[in-house]
C-alpha atoms as a PDB file:
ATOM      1  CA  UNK A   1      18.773 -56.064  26.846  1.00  0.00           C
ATOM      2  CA  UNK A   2      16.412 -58.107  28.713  1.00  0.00           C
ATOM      3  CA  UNK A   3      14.170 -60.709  26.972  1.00  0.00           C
ATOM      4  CA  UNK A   4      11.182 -59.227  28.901  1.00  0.00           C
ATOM      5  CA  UNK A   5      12.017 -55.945  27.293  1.00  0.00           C
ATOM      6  CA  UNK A   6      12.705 -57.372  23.719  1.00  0.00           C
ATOM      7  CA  UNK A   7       9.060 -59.244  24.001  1.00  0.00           C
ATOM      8  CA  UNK A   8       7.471 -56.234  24.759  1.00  0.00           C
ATOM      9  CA  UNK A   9       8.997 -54.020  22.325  1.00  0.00           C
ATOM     10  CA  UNK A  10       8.080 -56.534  19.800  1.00  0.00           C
ATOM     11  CA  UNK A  11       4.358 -56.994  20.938  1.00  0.00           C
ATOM     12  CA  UNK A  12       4.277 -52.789  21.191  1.00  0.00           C
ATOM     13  CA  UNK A  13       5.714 -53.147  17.423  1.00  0.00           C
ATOM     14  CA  UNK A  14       3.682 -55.001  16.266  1.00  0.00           C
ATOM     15  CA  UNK A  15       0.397 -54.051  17.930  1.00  0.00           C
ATOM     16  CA  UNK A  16       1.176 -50.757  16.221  1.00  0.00           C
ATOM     17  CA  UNK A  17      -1.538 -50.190  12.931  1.00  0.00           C
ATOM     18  CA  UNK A  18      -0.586 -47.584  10.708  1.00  0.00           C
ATOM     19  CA  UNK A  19      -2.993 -44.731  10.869  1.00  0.00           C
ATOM     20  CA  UNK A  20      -4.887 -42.978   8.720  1.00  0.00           C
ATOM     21  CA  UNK A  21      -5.253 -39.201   8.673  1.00  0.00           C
ATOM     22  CA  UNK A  22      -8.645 -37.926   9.529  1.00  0.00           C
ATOM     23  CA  UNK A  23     -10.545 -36.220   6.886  1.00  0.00           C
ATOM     24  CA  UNK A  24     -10.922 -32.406   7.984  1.00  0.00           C
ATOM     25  CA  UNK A  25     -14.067 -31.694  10.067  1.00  0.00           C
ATOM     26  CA  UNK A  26     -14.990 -28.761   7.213  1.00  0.00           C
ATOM     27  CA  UNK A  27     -13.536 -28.252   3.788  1.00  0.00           C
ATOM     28  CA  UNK A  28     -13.863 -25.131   2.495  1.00  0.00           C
ATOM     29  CA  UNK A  29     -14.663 -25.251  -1.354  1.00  0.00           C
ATOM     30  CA  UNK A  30     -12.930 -21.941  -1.923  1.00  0.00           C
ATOM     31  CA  UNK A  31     -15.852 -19.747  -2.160  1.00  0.00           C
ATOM     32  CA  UNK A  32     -15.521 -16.983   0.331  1.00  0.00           C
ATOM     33  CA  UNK A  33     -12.028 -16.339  -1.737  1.00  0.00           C
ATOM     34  CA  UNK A  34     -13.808 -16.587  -5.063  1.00  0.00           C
ATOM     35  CA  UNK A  35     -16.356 -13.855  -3.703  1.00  0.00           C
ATOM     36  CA  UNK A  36     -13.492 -11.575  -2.193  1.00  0.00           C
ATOM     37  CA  UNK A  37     -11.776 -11.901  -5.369  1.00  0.00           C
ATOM     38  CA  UNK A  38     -15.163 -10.772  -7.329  1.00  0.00           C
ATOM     39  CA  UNK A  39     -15.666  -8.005  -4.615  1.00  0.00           C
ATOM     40  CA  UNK A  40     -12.283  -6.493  -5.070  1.00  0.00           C
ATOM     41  CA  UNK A  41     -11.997  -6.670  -9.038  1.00  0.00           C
ATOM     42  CA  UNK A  42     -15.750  -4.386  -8.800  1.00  0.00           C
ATOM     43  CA  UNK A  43     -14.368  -2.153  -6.374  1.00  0.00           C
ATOM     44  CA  UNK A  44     -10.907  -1.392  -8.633  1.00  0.00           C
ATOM     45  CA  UNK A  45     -13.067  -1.191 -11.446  1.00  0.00           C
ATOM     46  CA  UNK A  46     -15.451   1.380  -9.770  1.00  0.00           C
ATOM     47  CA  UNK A  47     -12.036   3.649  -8.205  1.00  0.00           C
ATOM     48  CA  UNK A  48     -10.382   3.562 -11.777  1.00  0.00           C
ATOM     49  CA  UNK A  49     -13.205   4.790 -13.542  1.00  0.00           C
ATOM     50  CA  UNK A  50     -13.568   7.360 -11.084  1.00  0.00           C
ATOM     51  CA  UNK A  51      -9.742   8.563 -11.583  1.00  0.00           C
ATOM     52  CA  UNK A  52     -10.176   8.308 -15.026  1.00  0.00           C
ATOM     53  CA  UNK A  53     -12.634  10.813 -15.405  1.00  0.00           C
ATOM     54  CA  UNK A  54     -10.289  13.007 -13.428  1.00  0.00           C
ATOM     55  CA  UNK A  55      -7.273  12.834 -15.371  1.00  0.00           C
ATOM     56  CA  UNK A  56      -9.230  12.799 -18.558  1.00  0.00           C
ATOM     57  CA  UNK A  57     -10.814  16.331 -17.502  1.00  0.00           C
ATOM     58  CA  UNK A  58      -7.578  17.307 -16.296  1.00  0.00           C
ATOM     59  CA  UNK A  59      -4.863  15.968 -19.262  1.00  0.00           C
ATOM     60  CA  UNK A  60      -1.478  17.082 -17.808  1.00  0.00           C
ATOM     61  CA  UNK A  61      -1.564  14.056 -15.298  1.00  0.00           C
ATOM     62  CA  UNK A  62       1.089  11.577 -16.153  1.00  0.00           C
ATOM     63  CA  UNK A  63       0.581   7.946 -15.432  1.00  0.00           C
ATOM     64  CA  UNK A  64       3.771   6.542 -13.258  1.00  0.00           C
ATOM     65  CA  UNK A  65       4.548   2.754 -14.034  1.00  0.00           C
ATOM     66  CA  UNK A  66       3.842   2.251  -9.910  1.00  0.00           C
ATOM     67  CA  UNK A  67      -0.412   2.574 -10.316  1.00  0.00           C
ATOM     68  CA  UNK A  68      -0.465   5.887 -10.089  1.00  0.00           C
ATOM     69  CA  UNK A  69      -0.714   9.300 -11.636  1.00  0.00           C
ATOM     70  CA  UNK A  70       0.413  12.252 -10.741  1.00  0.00           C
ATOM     71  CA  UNK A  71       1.123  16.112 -12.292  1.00  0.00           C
ATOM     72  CA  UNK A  72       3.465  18.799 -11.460  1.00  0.00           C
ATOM     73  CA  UNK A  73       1.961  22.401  -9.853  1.00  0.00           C
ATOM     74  CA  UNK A  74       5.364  23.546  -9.785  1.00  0.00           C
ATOM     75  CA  UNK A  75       8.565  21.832 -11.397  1.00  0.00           C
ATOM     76  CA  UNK A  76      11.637  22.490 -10.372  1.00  0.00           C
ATOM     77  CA  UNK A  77      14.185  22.087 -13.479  1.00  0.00           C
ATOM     78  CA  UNK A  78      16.823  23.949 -11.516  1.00  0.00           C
ATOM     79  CA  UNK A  79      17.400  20.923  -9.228  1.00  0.00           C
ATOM     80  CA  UNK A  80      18.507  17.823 -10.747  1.00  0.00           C
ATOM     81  CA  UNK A  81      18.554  15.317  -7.762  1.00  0.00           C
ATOM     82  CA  UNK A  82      15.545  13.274  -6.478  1.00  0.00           C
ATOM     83  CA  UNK A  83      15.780  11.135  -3.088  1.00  0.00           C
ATOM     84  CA  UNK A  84      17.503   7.994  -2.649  1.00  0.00           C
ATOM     85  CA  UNK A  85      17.400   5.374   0.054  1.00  0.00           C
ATOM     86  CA  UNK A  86      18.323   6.684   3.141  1.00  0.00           C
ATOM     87  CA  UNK A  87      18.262  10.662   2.385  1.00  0.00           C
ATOM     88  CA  UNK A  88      15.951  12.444   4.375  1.00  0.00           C
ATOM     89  CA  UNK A  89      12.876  14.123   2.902  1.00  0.00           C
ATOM     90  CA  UNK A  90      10.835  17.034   5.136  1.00  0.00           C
ATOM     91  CA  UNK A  91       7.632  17.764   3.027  1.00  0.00           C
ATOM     92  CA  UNK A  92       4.159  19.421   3.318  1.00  0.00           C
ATOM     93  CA  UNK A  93       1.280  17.495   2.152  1.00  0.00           C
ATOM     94  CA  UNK A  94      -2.787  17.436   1.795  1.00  0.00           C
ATOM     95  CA  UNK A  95      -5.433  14.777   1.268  1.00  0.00           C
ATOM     96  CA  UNK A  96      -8.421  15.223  -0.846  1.00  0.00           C
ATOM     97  CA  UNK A  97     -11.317  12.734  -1.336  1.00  0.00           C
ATOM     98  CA  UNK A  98     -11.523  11.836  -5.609  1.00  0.00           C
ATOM     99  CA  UNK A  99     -14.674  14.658  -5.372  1.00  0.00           C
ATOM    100  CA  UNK A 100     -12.411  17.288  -3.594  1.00  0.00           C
ATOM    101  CA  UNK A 101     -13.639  16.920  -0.281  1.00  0.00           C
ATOM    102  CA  UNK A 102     -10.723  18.228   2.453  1.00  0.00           C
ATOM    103  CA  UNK A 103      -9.590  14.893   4.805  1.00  0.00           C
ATOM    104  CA  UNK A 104      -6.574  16.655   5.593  1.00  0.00           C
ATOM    105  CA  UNK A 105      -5.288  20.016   4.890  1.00  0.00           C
ATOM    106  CA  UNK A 106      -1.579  21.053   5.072  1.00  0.00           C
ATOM    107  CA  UNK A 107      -2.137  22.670   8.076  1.00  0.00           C
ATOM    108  CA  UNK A 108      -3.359  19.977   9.888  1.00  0.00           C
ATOM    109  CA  UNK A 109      -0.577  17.619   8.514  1.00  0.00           C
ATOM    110  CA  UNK A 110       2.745  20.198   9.081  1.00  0.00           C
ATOM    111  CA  UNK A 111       5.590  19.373   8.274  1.00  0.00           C
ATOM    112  CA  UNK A 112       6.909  16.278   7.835  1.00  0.00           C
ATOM    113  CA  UNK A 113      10.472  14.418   7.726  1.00  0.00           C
ATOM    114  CA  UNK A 114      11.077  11.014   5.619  1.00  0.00           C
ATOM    115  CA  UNK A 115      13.811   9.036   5.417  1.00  0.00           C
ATOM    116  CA  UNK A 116      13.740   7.528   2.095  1.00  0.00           C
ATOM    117  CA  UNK A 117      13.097   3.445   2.116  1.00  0.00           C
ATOM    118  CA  UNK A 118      13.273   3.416   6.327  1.00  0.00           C
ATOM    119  CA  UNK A 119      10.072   4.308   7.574  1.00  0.00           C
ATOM    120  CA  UNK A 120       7.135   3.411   7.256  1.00  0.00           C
ATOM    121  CA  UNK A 121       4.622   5.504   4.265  1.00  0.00           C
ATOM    122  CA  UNK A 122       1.813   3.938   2.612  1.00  0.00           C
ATOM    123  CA  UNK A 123       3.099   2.715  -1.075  1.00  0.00           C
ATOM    124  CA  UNK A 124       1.997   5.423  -3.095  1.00  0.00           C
ATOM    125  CA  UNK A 125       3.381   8.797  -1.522  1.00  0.00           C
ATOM    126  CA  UNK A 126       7.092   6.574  -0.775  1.00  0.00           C
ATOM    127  CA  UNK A 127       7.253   6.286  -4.403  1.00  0.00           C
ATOM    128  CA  UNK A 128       5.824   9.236  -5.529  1.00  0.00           C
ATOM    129  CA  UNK A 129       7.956  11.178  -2.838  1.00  0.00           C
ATOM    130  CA  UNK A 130      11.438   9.256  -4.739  1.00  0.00           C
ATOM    131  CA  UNK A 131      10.062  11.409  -8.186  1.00  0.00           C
ATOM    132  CA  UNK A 132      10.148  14.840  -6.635  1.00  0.00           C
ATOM    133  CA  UNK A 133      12.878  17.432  -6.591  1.00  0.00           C
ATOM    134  CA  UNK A 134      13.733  20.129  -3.685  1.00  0.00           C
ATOM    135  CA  UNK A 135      11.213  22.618  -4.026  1.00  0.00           C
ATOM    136  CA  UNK A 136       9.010  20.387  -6.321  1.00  0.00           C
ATOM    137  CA  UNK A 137       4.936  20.859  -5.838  1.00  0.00           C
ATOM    138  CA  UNK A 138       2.993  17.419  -7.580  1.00  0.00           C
ATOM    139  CA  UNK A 139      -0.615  16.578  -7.262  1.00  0.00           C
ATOM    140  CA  UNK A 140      -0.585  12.558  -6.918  1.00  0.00           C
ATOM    141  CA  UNK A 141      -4.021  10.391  -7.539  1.00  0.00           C
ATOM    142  CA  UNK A 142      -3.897   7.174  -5.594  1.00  0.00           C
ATOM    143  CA  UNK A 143      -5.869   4.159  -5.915  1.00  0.00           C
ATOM    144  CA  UNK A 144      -7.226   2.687  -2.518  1.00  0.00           C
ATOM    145  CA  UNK A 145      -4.321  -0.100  -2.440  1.00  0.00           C
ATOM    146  CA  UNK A 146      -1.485   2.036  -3.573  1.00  0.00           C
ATOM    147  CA  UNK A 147      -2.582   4.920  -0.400  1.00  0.00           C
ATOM    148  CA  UNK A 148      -4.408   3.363   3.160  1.00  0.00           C
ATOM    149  CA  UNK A 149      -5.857  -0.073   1.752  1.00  0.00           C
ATOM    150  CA  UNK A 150      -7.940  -2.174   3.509  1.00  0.00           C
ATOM    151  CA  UNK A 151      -7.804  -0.123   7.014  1.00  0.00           C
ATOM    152  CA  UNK A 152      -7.934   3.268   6.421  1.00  0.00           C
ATOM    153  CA  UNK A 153      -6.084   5.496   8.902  1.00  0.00           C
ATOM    154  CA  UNK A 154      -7.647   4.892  12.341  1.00  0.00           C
ATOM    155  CA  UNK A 155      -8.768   8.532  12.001  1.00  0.00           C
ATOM    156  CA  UNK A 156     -10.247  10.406   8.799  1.00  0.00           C
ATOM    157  CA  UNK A 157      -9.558   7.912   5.837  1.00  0.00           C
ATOM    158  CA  UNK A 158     -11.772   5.257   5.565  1.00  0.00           C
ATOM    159  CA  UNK A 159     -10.727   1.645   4.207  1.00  0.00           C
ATOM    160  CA  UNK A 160     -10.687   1.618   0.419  1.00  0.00           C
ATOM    161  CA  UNK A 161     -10.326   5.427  -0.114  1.00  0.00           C
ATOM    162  CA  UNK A 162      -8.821   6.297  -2.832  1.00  0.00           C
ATOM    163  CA  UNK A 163      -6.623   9.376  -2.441  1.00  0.00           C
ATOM    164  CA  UNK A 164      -5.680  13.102  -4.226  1.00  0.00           C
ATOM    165  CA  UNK A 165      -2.787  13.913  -2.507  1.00  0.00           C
ATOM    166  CA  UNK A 166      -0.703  17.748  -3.117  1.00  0.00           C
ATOM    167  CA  UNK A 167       2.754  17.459  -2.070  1.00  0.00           C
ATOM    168  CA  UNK A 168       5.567  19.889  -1.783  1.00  0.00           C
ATOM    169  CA  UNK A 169       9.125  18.750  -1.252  1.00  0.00           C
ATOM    170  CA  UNK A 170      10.551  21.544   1.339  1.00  0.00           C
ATOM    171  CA  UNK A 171      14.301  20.013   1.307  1.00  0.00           C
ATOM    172  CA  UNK A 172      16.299  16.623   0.575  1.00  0.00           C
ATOM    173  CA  UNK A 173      19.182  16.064   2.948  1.00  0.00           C
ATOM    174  CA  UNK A 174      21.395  13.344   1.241  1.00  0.00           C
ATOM    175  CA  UNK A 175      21.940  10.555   2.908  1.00  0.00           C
END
């Protein structure tokens, strides 16, 4: 290596001040989380004293250990097997409002085909789907987080709707 290099490697070196990191242009204190937080607590709060008063009037509801609750029109002791990943599930379904108000009858939904843990279904229905039996009719109450959440459907449901949903299990073709 050259001296003229080795000088001014050493001068570049040495020139060089460690730096200190620049303070952020805004800090955020936390608040707008804080208030979301606040905002979201009232509004679960407000939905689960709403389903409450439903499944008190209505005492055959049975709470699942997913957030839900859900009761049986029809049971179908005759069949023993429920779906498991991977099986495919063709059902019929409805959504109600919590005051009973149609957002989507079974005729406008049809018939529909679900295979088990692969597709996409908001939270509630895929687990309340994996509790029925061939044949099975079950009225499901879903909070707002456990059915559409935050964005609603793009069509009827609007964000933060909690959900009555009928369901009938048509057939379960194992996987």
């Amino acid at each position: 290596m050259s001296v003229f290099r080795l000088i001014t490697v050493i001068i570049l070196f040495l020139g060089c001040k460690p730096s200190n990191a620049r303070l952020p242009v805004q800090q955020n204190s936390g608040s707008f989380i804080d208030t979301s937080i606040q905002i979201n607590k009232a509004r679960n709060e407000r939905e689960y004293k709403l389903i409450k008063q439903l499944v008190d009037k209505d005492n055959t509801f049975i709470a699942s250990d997913y957030g839900f609750w859900y009761k049986y029109n029809f049971k179908n002791d005759k069949e023993l097997y429920t779906p498991k990943f991977g099986d495919q599930v063709i059902y019929t379904y409805s959504i109600k409002n919590l005051f009973g108000e149609w957002i989507y009858s079974m005729n406008e939904t049809n018939l529909k085909t679900y295979f088990v843990d692969q597709e996409e279904l908001f939270s509630g229905l895929r687990e309340g789907i994996k509790l029925m039996r061939k044949g099975e009719k079950i009225t499901f109450i879903f909070p707002s987080q456990m059915a559409y959440g935050y964005y609603g459907d793009d069509n009827k449901i609007d964000a933060n709707t909690p959900l009555i949903c009928e369901v009938i299990v048509r057939d379960i073709i194992k996987n």
